[in-house]
N, C-alpha and C. Protein backbone atom coordinates (compact mmCIF):
# COMPACT_ATOMS: atom_id res chain seq x y z
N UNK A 1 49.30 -70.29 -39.52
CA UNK A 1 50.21 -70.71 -40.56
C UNK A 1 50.45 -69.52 -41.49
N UNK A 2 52.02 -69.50 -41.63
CA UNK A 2 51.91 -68.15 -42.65
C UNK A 2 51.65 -68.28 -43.84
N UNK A 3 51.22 -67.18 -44.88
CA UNK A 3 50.92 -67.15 -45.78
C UNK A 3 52.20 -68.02 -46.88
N UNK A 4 53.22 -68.29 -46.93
CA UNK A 4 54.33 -68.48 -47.34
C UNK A 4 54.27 -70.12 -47.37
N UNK A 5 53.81 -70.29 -46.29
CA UNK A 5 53.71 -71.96 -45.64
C UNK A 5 52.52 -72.31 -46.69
N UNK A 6 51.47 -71.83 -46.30
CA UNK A 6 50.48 -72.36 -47.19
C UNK A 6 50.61 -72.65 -48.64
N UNK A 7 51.01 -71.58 -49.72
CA UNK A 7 51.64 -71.24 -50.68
C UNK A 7 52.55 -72.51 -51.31
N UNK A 8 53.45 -72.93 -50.47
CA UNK A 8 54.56 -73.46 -50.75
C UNK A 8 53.78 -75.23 -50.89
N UNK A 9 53.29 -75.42 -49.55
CA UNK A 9 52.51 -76.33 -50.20
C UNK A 9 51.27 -77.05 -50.13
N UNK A 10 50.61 -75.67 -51.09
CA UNK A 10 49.86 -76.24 -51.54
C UNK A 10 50.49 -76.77 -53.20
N UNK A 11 51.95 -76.51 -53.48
CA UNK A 11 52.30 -77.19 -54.86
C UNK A 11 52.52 -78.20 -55.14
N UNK A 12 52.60 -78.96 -56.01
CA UNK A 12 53.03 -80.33 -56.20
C UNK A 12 54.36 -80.11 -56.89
N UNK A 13 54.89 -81.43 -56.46
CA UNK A 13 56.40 -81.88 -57.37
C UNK A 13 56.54 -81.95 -58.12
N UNK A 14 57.24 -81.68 -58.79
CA UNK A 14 57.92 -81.64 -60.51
C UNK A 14 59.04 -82.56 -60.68
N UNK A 15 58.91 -83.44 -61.55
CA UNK A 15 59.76 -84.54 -61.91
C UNK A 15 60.94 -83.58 -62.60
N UNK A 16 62.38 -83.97 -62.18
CA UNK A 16 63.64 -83.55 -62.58
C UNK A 16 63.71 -81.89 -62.22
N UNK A 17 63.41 -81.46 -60.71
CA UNK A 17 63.16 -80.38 -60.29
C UNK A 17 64.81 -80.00 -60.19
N UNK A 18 65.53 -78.91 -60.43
CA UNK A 18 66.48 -77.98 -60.44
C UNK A 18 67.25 -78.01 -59.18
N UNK A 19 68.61 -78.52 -58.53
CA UNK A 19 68.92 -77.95 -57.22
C UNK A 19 68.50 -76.68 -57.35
N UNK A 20 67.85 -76.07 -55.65
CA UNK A 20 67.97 -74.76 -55.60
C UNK A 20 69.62 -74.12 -55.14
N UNK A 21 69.60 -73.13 -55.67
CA UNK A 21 70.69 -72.30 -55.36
C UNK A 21 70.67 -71.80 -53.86
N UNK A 22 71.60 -71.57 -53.13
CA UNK A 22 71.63 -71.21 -51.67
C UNK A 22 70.55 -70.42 -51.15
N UNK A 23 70.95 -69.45 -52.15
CA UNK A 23 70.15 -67.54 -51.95
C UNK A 23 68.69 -68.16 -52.42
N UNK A 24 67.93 -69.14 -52.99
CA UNK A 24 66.47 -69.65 -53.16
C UNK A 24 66.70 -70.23 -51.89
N UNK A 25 67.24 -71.39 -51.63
CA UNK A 25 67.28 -72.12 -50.81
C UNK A 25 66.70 -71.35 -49.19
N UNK A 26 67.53 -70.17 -48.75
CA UNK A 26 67.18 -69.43 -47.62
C UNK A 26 66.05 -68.90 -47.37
N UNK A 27 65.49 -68.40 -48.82
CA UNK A 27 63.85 -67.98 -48.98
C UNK A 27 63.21 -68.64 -48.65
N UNK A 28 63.05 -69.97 -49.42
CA UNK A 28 62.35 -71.26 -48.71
C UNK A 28 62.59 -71.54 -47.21
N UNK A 29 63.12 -71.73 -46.85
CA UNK A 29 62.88 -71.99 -45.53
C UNK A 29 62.42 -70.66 -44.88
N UNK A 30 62.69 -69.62 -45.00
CA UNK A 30 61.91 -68.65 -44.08
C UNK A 30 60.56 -68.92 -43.78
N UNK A 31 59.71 -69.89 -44.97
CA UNK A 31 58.81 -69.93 -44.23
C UNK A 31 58.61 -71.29 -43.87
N UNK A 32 59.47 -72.30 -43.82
CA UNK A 32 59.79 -73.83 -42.92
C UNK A 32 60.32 -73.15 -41.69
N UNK A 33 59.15 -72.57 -40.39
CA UNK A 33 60.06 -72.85 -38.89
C UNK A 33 60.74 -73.92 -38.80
N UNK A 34 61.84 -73.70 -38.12
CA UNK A 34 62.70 -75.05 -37.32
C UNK A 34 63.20 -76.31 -38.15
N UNK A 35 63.48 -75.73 -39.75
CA UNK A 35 63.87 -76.67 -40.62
C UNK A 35 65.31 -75.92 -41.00
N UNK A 36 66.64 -76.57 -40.96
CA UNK A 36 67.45 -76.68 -40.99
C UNK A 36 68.14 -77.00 -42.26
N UNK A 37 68.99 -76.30 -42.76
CA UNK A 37 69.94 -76.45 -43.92
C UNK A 37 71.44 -76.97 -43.23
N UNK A 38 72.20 -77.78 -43.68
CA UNK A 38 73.01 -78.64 -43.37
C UNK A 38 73.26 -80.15 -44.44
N UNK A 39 74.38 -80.23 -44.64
CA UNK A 39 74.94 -81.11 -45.68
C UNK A 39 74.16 -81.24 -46.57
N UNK A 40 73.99 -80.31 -47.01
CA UNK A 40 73.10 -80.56 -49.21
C UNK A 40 71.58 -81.19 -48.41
N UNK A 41 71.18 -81.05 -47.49
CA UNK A 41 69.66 -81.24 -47.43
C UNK A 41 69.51 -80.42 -45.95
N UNK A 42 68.09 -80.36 -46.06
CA UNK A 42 67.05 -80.23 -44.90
C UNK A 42 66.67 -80.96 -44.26
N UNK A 43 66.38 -80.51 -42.61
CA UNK A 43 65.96 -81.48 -41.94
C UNK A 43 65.09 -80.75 -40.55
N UNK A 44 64.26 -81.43 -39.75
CA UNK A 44 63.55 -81.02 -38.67
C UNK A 44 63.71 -82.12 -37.84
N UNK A 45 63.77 -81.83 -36.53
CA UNK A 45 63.24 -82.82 -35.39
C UNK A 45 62.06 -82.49 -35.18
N UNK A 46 61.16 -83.56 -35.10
CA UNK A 46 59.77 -83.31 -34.32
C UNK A 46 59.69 -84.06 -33.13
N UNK A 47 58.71 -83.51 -32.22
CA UNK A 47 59.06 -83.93 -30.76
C UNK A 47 57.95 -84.67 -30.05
N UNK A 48 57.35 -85.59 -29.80
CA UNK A 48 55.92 -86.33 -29.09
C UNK A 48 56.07 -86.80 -27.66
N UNK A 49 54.73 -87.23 -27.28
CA UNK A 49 54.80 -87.28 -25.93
C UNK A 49 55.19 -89.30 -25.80
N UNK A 50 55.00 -89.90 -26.83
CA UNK A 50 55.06 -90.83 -26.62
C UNK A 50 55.23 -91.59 -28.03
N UNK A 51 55.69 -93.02 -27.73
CA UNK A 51 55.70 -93.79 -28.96
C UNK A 51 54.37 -93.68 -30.17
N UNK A 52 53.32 -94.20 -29.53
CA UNK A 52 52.24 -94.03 -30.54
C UNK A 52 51.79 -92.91 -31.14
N UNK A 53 51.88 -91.77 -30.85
CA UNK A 53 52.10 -90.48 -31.31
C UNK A 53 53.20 -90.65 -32.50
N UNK A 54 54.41 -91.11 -32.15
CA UNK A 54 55.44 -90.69 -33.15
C UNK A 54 55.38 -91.63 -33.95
N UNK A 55 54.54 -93.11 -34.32
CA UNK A 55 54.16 -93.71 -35.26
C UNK A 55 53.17 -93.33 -35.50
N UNK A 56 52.32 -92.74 -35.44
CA UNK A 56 51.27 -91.84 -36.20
C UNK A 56 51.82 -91.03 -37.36
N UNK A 57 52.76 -90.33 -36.86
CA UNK A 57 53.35 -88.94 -37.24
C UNK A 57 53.68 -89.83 -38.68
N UNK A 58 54.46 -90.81 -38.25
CA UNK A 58 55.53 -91.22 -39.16
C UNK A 58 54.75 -92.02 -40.68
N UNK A 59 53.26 -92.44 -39.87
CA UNK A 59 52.72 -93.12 -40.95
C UNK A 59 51.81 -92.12 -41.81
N UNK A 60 51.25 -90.56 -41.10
CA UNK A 60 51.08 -89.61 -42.29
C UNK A 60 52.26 -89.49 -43.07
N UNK A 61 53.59 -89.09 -42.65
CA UNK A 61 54.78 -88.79 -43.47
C UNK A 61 54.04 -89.82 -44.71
N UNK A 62 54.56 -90.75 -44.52
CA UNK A 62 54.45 -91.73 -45.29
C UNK A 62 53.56 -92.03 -45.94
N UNK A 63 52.38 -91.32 -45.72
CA UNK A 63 51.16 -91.24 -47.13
C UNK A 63 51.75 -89.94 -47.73
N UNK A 64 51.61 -88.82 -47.18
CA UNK A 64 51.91 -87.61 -47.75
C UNK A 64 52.94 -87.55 -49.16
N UNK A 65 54.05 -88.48 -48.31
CA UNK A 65 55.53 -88.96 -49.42
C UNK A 65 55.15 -89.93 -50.58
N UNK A 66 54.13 -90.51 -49.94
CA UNK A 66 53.91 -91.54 -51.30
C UNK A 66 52.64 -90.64 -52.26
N UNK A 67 52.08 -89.47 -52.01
CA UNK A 67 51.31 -89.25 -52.87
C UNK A 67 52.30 -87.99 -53.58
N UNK A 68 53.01 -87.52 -52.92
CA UNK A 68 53.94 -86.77 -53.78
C UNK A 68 55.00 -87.25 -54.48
N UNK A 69 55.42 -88.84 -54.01
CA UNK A 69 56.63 -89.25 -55.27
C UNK A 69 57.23 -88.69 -54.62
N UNK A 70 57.50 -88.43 -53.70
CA UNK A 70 59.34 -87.55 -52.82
C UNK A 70 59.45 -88.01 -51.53
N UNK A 71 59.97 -88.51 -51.25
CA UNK A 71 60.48 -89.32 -49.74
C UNK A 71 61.16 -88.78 -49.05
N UNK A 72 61.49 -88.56 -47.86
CA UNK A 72 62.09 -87.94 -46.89
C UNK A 72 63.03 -89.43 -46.62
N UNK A 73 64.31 -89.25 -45.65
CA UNK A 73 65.14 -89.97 -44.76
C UNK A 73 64.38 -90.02 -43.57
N UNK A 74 64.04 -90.84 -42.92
CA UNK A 74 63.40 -90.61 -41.69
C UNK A 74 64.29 -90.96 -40.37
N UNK A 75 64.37 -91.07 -39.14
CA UNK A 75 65.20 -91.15 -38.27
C UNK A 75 63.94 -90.98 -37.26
N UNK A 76 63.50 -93.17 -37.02
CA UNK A 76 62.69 -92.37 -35.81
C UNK A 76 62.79 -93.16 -34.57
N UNK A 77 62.46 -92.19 -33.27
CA UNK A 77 62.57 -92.44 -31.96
C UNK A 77 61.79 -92.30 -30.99
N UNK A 78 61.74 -93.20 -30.31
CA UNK A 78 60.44 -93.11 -29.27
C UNK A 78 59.66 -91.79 -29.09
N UNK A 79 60.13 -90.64 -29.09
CA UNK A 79 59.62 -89.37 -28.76
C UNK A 79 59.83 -88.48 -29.93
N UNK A 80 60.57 -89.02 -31.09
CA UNK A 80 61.14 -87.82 -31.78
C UNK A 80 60.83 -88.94 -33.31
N UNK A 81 60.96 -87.51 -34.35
CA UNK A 81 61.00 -87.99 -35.71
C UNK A 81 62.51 -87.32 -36.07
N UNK A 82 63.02 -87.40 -36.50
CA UNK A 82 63.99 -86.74 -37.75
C UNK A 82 63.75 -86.69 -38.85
N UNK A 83 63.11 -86.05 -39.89
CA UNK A 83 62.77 -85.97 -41.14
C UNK A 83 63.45 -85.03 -41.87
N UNK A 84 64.46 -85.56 -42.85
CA UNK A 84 65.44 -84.84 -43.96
C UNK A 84 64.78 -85.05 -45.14
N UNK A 85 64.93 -84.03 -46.28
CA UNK A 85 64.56 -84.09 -47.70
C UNK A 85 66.22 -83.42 -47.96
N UNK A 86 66.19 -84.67 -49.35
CA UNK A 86 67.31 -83.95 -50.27
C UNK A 86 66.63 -84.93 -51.66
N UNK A 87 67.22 -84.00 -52.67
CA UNK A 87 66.93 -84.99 -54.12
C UNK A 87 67.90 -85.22 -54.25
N UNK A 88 68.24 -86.58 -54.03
CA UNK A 88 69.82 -87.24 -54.34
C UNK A 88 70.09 -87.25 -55.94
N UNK A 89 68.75 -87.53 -56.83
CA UNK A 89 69.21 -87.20 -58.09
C UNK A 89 70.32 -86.08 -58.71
N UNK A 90 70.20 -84.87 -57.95
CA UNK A 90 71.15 -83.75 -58.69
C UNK A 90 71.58 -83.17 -56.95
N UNK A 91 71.85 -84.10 -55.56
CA UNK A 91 72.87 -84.05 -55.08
C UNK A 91 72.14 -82.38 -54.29
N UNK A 92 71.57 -82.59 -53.71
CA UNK A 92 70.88 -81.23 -53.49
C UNK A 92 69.76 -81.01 -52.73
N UNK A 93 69.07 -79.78 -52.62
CA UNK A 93 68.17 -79.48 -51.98
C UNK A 93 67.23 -78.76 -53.72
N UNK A 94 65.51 -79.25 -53.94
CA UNK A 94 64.90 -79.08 -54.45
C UNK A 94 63.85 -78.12 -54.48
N UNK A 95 63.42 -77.60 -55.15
CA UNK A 95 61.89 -76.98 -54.33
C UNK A 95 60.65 -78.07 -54.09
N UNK A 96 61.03 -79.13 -55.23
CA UNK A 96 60.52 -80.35 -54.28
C UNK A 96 60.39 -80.53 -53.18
N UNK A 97 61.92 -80.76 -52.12
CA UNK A 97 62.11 -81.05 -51.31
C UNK A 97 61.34 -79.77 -50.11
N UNK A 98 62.13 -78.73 -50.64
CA UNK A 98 60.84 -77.74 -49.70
C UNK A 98 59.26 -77.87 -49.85
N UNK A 99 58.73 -78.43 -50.60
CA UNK A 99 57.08 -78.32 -50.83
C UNK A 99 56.80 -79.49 -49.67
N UNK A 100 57.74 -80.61 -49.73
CA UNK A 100 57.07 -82.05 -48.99
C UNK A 100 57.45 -81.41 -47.45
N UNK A 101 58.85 -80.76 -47.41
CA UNK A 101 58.64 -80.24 -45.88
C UNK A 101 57.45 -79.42 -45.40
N UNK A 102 57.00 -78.46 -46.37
CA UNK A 102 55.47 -77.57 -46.18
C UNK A 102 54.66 -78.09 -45.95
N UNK A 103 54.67 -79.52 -46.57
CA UNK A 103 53.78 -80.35 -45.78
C UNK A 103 53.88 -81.38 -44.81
N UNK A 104 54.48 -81.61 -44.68
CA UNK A 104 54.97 -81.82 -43.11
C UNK A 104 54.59 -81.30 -42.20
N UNK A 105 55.10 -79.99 -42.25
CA UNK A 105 54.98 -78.93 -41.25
C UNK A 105 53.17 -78.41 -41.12
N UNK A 106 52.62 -78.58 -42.17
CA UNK A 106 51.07 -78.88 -41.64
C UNK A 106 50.56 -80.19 -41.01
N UNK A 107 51.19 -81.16 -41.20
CA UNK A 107 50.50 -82.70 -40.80
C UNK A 107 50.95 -82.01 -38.68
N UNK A 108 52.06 -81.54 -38.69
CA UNK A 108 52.35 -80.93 -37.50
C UNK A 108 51.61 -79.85 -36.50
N UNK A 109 51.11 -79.04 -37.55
CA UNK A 109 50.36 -77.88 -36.87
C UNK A 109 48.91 -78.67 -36.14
């Protein structure tokens, strides 16, 4: 895990966090592999060998999100997750929203 990944989150959320600006926005993800910028949020596919795997996945999301107060969109499928962050409050992508993907992307590793 890179140093960047770790970093990012190990932070917590900040209530009424700032859209990031594009040029932040790109930083952040350099260190989210395989997370995607597209329509005012982020998003990843994750990929499993089977159903119970990908309700696993889905029910860490879902502690992780509830202890940070930030929820992802989820989109899920027998083999696959879809997990988007945007803060719909200010219409955007957050550093919020990048910290809960950082962690994600460890519940993954």
């Amino acid at each position: 895990m890179s140093k960047e990944l770790r970093v990012l989150s190990a932070l917590n959320c900040r209530a009424k966090a700032p859209m990031l600006l594009v040029s932040e926005l790109m930083l952040r993800l350099r260190a989210l592999p395989g997370w995607d910028y597209a329509d005012n949020r982020i998003s990843k596919t994750f990929r499993f060998a089977n159903y119970y795997e990908t309700i696993a996945f889905v029910n860490a999301i879902a502690y992780v999100a509830n202890r940070q107060n930030h929820h992802p969109d989820l989109s899920v499928h027998y083999d696959r997750v879809i997990v988007s962050f945007a803060t719909h409050d200010v219409g955007g992508v957050t550093l919020n929203d990048c910290i809960c993907a950082a962690r994600i992307e460890e519940l993954s590793a």
